[in-house]
Protein backbone atom coordinates (compact mmCIF):
# COMPACT_ATOMS: atom_id res chain seq x y z
CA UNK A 1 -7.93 -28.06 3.63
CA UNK A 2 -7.25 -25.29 6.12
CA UNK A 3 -10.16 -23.57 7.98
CA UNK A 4 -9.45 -20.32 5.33
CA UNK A 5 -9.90 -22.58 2.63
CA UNK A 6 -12.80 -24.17 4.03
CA UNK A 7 -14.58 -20.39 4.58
CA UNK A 8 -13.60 -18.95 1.10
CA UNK A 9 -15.21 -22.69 -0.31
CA UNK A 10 -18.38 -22.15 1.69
CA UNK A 11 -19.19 -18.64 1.60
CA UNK A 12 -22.98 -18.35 1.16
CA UNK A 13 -25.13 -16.41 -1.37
CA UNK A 14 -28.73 -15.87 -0.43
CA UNK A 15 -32.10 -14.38 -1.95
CA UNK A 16 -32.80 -12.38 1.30
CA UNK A 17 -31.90 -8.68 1.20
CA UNK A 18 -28.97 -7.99 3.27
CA UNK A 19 -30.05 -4.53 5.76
CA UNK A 20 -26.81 -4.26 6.10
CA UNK A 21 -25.86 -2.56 3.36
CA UNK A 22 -29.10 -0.07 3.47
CA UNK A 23 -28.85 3.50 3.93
CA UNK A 24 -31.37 5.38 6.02
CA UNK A 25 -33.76 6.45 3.25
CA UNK A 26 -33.64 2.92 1.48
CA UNK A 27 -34.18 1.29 5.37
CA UNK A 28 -37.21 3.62 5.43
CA UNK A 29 -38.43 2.56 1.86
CA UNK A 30 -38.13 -1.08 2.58
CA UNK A 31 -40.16 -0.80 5.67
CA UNK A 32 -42.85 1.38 3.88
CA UNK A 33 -42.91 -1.11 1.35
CA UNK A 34 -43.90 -3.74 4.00
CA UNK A 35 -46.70 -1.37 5.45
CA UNK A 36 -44.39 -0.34 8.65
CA UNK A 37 -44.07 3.15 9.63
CA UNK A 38 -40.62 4.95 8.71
CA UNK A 39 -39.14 5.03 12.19
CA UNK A 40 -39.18 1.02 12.17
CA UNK A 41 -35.77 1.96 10.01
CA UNK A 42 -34.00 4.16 12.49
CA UNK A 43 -34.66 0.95 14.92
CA UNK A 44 -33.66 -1.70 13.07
CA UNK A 45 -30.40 0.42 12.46
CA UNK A 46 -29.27 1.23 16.03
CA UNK A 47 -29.71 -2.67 16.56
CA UNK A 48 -27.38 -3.15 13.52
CA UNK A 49 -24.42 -0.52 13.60
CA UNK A 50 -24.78 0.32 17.45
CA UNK A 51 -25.31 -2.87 19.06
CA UNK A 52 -23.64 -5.17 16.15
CA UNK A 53 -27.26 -7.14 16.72
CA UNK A 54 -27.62 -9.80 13.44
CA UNK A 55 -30.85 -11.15 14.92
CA UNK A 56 -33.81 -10.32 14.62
CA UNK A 57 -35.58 -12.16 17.64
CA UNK A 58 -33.13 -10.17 19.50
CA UNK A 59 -34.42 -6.33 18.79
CA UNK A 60 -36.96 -6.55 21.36
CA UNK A 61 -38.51 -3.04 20.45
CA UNK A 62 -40.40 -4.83 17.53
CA UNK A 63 -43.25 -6.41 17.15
CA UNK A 64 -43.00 -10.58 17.80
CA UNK A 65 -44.94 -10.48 13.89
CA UNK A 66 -42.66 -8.49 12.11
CA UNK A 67 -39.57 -9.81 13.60
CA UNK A 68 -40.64 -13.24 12.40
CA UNK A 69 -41.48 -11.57 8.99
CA UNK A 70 -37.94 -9.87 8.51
CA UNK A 71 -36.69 -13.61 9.51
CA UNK A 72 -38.20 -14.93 6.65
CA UNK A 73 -37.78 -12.25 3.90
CA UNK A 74 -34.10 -10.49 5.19
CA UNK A 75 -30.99 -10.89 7.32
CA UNK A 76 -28.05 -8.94 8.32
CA UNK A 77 -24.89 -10.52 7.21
CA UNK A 78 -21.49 -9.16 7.60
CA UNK A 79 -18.62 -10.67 5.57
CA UNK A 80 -16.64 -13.52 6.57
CA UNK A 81 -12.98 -13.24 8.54
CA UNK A 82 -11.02 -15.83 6.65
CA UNK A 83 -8.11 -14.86 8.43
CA UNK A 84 -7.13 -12.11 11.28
CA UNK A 85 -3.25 -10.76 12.01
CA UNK A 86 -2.40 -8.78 14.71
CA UNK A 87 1.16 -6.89 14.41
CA UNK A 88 3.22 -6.29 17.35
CA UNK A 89 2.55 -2.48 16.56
CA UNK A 90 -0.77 -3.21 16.92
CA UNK A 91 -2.37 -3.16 13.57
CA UNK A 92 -5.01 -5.40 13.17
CA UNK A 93 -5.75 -7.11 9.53
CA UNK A 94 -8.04 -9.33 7.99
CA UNK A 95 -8.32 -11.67 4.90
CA UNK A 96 -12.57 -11.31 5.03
CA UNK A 97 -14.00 -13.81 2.42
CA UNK A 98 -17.03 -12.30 0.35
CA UNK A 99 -19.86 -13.93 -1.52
CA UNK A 100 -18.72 -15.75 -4.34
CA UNK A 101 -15.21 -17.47 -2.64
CA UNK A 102 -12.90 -14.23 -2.96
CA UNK A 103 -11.64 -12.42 -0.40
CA UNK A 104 -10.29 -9.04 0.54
CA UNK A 105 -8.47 -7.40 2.91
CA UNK A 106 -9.01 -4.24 5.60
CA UNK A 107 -6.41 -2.99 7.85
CA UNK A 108 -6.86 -1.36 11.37
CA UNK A 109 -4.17 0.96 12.49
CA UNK A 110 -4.34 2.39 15.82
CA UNK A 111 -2.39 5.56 16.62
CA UNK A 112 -2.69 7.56 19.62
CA UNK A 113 -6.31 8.42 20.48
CA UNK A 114 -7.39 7.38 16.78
CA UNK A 115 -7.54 4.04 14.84
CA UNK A 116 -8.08 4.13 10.96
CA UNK A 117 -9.58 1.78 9.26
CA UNK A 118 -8.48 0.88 5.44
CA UNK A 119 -11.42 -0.05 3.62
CA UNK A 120 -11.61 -2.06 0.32
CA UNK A 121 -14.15 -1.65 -2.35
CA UNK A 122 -13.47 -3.84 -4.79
CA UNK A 123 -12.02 -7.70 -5.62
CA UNK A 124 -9.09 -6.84 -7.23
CA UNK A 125 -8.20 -4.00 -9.24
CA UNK A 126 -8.47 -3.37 -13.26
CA UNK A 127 -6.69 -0.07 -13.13
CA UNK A 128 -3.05 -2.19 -13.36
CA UNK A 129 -0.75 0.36 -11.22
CA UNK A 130 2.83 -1.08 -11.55
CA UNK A 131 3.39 -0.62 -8.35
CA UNK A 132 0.26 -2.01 -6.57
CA UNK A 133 -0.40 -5.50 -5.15
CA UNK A 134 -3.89 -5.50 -5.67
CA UNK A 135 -3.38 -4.66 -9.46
CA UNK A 136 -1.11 -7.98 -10.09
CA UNK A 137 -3.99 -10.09 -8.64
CA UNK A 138 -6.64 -8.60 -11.55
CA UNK A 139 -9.86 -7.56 -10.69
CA UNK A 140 -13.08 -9.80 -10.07
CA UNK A 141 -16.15 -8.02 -9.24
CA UNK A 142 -17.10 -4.81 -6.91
CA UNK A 143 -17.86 -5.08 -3.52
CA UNK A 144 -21.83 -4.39 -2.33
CA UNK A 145 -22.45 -1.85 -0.01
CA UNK A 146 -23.00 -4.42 2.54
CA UNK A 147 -19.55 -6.06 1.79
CA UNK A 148 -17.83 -2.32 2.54
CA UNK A 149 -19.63 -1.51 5.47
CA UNK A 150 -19.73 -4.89 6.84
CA UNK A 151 -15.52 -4.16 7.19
CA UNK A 152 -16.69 -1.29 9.59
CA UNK A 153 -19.07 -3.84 11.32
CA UNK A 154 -16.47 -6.55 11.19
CA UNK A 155 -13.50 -4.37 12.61
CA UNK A 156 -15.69 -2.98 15.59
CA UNK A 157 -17.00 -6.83 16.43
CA UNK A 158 -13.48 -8.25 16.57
CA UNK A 159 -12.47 -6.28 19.59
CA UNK A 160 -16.04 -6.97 21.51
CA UNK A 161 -16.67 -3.59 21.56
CA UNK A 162 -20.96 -4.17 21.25
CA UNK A 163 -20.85 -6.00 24.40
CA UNK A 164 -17.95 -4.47 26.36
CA UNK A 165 -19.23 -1.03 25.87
CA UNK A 166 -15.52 -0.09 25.17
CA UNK A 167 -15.06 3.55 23.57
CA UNK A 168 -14.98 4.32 19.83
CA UNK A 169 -13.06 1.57 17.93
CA UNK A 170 -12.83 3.02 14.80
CA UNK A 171 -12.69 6.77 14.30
CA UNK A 172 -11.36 7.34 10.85
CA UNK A 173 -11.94 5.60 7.46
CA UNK A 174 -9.77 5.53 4.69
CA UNK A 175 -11.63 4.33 1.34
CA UNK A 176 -7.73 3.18 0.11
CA UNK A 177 -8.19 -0.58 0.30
CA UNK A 178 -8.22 -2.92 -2.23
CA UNK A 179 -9.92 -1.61 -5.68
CA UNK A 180 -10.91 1.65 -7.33
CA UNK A 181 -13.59 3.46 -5.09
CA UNK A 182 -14.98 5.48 -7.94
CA UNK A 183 -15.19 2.63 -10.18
CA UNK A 184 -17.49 0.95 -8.03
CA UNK A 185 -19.45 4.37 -7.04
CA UNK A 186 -22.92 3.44 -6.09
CA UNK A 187 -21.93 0.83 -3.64
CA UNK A 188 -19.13 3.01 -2.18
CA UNK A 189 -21.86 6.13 -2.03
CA UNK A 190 -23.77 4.03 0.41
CA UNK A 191 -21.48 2.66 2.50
CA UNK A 192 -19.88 5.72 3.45
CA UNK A 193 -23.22 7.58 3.96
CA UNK A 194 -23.49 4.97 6.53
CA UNK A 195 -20.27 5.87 8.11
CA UNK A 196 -21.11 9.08 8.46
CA UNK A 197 -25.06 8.76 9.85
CA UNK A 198 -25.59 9.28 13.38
CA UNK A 199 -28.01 5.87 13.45
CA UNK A 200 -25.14 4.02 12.01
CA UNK A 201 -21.44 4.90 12.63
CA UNK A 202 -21.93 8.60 13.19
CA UNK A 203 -18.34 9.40 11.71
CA UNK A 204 -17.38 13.37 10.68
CA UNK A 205 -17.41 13.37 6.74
CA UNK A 206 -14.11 14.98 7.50
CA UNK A 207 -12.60 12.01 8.81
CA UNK A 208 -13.85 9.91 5.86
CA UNK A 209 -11.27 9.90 3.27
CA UNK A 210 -12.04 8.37 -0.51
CA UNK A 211 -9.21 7.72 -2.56
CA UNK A 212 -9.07 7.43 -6.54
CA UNK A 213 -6.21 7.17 -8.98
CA UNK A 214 -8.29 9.31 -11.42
CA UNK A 215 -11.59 8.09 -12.38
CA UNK A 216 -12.40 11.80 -13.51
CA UNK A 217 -16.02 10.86 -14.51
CA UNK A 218 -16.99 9.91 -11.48
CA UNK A 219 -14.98 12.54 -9.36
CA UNK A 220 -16.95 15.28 -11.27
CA UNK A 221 -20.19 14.09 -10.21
CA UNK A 222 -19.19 13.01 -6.51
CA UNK A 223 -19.78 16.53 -4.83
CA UNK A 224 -23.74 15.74 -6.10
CA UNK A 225 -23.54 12.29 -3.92
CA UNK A 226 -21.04 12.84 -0.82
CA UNK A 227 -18.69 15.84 1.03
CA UNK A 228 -16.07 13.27 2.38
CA UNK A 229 -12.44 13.95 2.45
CA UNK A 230 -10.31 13.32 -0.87
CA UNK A 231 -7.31 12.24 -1.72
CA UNK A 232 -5.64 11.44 -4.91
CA UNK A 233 -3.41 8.89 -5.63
CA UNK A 234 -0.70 11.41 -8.19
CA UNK A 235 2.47 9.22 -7.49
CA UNK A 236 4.33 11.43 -11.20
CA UNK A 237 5.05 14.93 -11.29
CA UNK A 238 4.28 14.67 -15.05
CA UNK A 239 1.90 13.00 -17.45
CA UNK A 240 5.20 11.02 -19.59
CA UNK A 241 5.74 9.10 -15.71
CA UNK A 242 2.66 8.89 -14.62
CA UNK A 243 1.22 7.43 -18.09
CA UNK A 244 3.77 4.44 -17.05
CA UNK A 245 3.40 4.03 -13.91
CA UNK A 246 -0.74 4.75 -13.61
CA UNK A 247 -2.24 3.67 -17.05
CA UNK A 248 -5.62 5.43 -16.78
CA UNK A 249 -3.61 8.74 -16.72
CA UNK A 250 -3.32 7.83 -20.30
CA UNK A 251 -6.97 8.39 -20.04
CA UNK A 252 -7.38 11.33 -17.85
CA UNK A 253 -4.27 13.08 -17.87
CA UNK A 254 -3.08 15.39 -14.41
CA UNK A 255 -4.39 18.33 -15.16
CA UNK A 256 -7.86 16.90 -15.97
CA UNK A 257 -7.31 15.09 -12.88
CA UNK A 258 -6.34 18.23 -10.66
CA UNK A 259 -9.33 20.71 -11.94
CA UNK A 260 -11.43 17.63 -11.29
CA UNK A 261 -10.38 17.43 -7.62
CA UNK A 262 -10.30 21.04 -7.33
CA UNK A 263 -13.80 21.23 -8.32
CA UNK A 264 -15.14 18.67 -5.60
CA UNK A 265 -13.05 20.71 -3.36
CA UNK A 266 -14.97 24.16 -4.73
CA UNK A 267 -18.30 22.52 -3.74
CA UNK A 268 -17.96 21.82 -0.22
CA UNK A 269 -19.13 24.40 2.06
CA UNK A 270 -16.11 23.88 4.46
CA UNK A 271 -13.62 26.10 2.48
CA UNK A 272 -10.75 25.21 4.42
CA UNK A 273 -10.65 21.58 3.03
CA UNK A 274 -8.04 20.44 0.94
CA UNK A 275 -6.89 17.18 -1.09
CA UNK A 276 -4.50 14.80 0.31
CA UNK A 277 -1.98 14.00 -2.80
CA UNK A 278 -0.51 10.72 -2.46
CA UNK A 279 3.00 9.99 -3.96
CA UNK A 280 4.57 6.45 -4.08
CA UNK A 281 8.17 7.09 -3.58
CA UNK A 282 9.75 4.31 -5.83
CA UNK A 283 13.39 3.98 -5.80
CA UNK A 284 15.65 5.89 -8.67
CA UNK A 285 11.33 5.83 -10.54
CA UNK A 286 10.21 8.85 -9.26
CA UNK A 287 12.60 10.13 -6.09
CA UNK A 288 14.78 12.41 -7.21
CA UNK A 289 15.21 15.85 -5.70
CA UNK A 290 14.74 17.27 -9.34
CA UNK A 291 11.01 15.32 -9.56
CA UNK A 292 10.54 16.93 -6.32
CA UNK A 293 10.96 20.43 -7.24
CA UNK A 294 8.91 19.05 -10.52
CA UNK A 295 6.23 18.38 -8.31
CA UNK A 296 6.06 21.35 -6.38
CA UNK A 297 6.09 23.55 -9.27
CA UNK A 298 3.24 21.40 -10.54
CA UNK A 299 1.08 21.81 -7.30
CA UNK A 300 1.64 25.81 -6.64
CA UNK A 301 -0.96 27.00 -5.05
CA UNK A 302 -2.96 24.15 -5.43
CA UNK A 303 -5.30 23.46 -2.12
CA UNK A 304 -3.48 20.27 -0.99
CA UNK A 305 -1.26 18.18 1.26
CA UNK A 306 1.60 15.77 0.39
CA UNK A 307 1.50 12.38 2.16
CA UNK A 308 4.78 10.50 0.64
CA UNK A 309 4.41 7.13 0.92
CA UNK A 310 7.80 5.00 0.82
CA UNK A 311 6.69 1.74 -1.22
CA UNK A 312 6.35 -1.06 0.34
CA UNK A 313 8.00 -3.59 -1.42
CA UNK A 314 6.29 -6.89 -2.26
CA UNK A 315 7.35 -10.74 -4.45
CA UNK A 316 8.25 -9.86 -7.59
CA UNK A 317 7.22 -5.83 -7.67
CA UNK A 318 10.04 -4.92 -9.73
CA UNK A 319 9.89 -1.98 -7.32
CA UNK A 320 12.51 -0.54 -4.33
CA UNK A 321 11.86 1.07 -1.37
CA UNK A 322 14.24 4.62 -1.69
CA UNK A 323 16.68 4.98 1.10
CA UNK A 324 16.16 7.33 3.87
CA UNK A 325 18.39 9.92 2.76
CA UNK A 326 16.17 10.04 -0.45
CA UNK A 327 13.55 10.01 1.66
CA UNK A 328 14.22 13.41 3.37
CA UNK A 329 15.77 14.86 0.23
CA UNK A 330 12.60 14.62 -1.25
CA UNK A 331 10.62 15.71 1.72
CA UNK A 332 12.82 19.01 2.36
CA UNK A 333 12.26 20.37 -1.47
CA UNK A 334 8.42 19.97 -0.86
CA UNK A 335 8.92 21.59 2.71
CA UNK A 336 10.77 24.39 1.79
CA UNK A 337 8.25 24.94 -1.28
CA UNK A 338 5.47 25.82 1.54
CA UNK A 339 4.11 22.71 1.31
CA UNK A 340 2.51 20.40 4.35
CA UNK A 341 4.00 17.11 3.66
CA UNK A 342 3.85 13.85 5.94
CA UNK A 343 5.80 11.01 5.52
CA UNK A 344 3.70 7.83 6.15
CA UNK A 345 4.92 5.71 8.53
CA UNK A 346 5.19 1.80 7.70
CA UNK A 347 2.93 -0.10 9.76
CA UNK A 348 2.06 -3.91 10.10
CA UNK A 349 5.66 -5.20 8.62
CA UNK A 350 5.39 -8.07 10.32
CA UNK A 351 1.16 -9.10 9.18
CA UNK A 352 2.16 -8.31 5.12
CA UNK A 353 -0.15 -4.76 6.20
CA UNK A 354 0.86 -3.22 2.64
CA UNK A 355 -2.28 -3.42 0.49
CA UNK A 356 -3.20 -6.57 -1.46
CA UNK A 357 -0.36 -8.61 0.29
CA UNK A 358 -2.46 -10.59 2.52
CA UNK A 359 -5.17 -11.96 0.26
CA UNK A 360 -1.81 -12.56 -2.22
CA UNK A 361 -0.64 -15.22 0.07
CA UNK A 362 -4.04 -16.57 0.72
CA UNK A 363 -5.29 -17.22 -2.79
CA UNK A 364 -1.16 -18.26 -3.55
CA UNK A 365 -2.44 -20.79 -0.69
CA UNK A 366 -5.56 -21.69 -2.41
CA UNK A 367 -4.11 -22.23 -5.65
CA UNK A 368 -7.03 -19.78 -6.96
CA UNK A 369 -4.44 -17.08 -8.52
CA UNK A 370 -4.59 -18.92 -11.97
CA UNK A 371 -8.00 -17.60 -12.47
CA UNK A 372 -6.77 -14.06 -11.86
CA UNK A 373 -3.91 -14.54 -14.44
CA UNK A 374 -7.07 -16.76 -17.25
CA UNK A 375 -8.25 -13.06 -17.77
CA UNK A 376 -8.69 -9.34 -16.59
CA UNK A 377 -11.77 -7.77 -15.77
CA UNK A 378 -12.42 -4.02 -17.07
CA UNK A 379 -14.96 -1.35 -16.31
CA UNK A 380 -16.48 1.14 -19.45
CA UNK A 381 -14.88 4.23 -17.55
CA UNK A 382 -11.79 3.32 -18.90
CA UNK A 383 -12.62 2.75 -22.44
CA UNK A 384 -14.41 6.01 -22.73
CA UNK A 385 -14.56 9.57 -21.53
């Protein structure tokens, strides 16, 4: 058995509540609950998220009593890191195992002055995109808020940056991970009002991105929760593609999806935001310079940018990368439309950095994939709406 396996085998669940995972105002209700005064919360978080502190003996600002009381009734517990790659491009990714035995994966890719962090929120995916990794491995169970935010904790530990005092180690987050963010919307709520609270990670909401494929339920009601950056994961110009290639369009069709996004967009009070629109390119799928021109008749002044994403190819897609030439066909129709359009570059090659591919190997290792082909998991979202 190989030390992955033996992590993924041993994982621990516990009855203690995890602080991790707590946002301010449920720190502060926790602490009430025990008789402490609020501001015990705002202590017990800059121990946490600024000093990456897990014990309690250790935060030295409180009371010898109720540091042995939070010993017996709570702990702070990150995720697991089954497994760590570092790329000779310097992306960082790990295989973290998560209560239960599974795992999943985040990515760190640094760039310049900033380093994003991809962030999953679920085990697995039940939203089946032909094209994804994640989606051939079926979806398990969604990720607590601890579980996502302990990827921010995890990420900042591995390069000692509590004890070195070394600058900022992660400065963007990208909610595009493994899983459906809005399918798993409490827990993804929480985590990222962590990211963005000065007693935790202090992040701008602007440089918090959440990414769905079109859970439209849940993107109608997420102005009412967070004011984050969006992006949505199009990938068609039209419904009869995008119906193939992303089953829950079948569900809630582009232009549902669009107004929907458009909405969240409406509620901000920064006005100048707009929605990142992700596109797949898949090879002779959805390339052509004629879908291009379908696509930027489809977004006319819509409030967006393009980020086209050449796929990433992976065992047994079914998928091909397009050339280069199709590439920057592709690209110059959306350019000369007016449009802002980035082409993302490919990082991590050499560390499987592509979502899902990591934990693929992994579980292939730990002969655990036949329970993700026994049966699929499904949420009510998609059976309804």
């Amino acid at each position: 058995m190989t030390a992955a396996d033996q992590l993924i085998a041993t994982t621990p669940v516990t009855d203690r509540v995890n602080l991790l995972g707590l946002t301010r105002q449920q720190l502060e209700t926790f602490f009430t609950d025990l008789g402490e005064k609020r501001f015990r919360a705002q202590q017990v978080m800059k121990w946490i998220h600024h000093r990456g502190v897990r014990d309690f003996e250790e935060m030295t600002d409180l009371s010898q009593s109720l540091r042995t009381q939070l010993g017996e009734i709570a702990e702070i517990t990150p995720p697991n890191i089954a497994e760590q790659h570092d790329s000779q491009d310097g992306t960082r990714k790990w295989a973290i195992a998560v209560d239960g035995g599974s795992l999943v994966e985040a990515v760190l890719i640094p760039e310049g002055d900033r380093a994003t962090l991809c962030v999953s929120s679920q085990v697995g995916c039940s939203l089946d995109c032909t094209f994804c990794s994640t989606g051939k491995q079926g979806f398990q169970r969604d990720l607590t808020a601890a579980e996502i935010i302990g990827q921010v904790w995890l990420a900042i530990n591995s390069y000692d940056a509590w004890q070195s005092g070394k600058g900022r180690v992660v400065t963007n987050v990208v909610m595009m991970g493994m899983g459906e963010p809005l399918l798993n919307f409490d827990n993804v709520v929480s985590a990222m009002s962590l990211m963005c609270d000065d007693l935790a990670y202090g992040l701008s909401k602007r440089k918090v991105t959440l990414s769905t494929s079109g859970v439209v339920p849940n993107l109608d009601r997420l102005a009412e929760w967070a004011d984050v950056s969006l992006a949505v994961s199009l990938h068609a110009p039209n419904d009869a593609l995008r119906d193939q290639i992303v089953p829950i369009n079948r569900k809630y069709p582009i232009a549902r999806l669009l107004a929907s996004a458009r909405a969240y967009l409406d509620a901000q009070t920064d006005k100048k935001r707009v929605v990142t629109i992700e596109y797949t390119l898949l090879a002779g799928v959805n390339d052509s310079v004629e879908q291009a021109r379908e696509l930027a008749a489809l977004l006319k002044d819509y409030p967006c940018k393009i980020n086209l994403i050449p796929f990433n190819d992976f065992p047994n897609s079914g998928y091909q990368r397009p050339s280069g030439n199709a590439v920057s066909r592709f690209w110059q129709v959306l350019t000369d439309a007016g449009f802002v359009v980035t082409v993302r570059t490919t990082r991590g090659d050499d560390i499987d950095a592509a979502c899902g591919q990591l934990v693929g190997e992994v579980v292939d290792r730990t002969r655990r994939a036949e329970r993700h082909r026994a049966g699929r998991g499904d949420h009510s979202l998609l059976e309804s709406g």
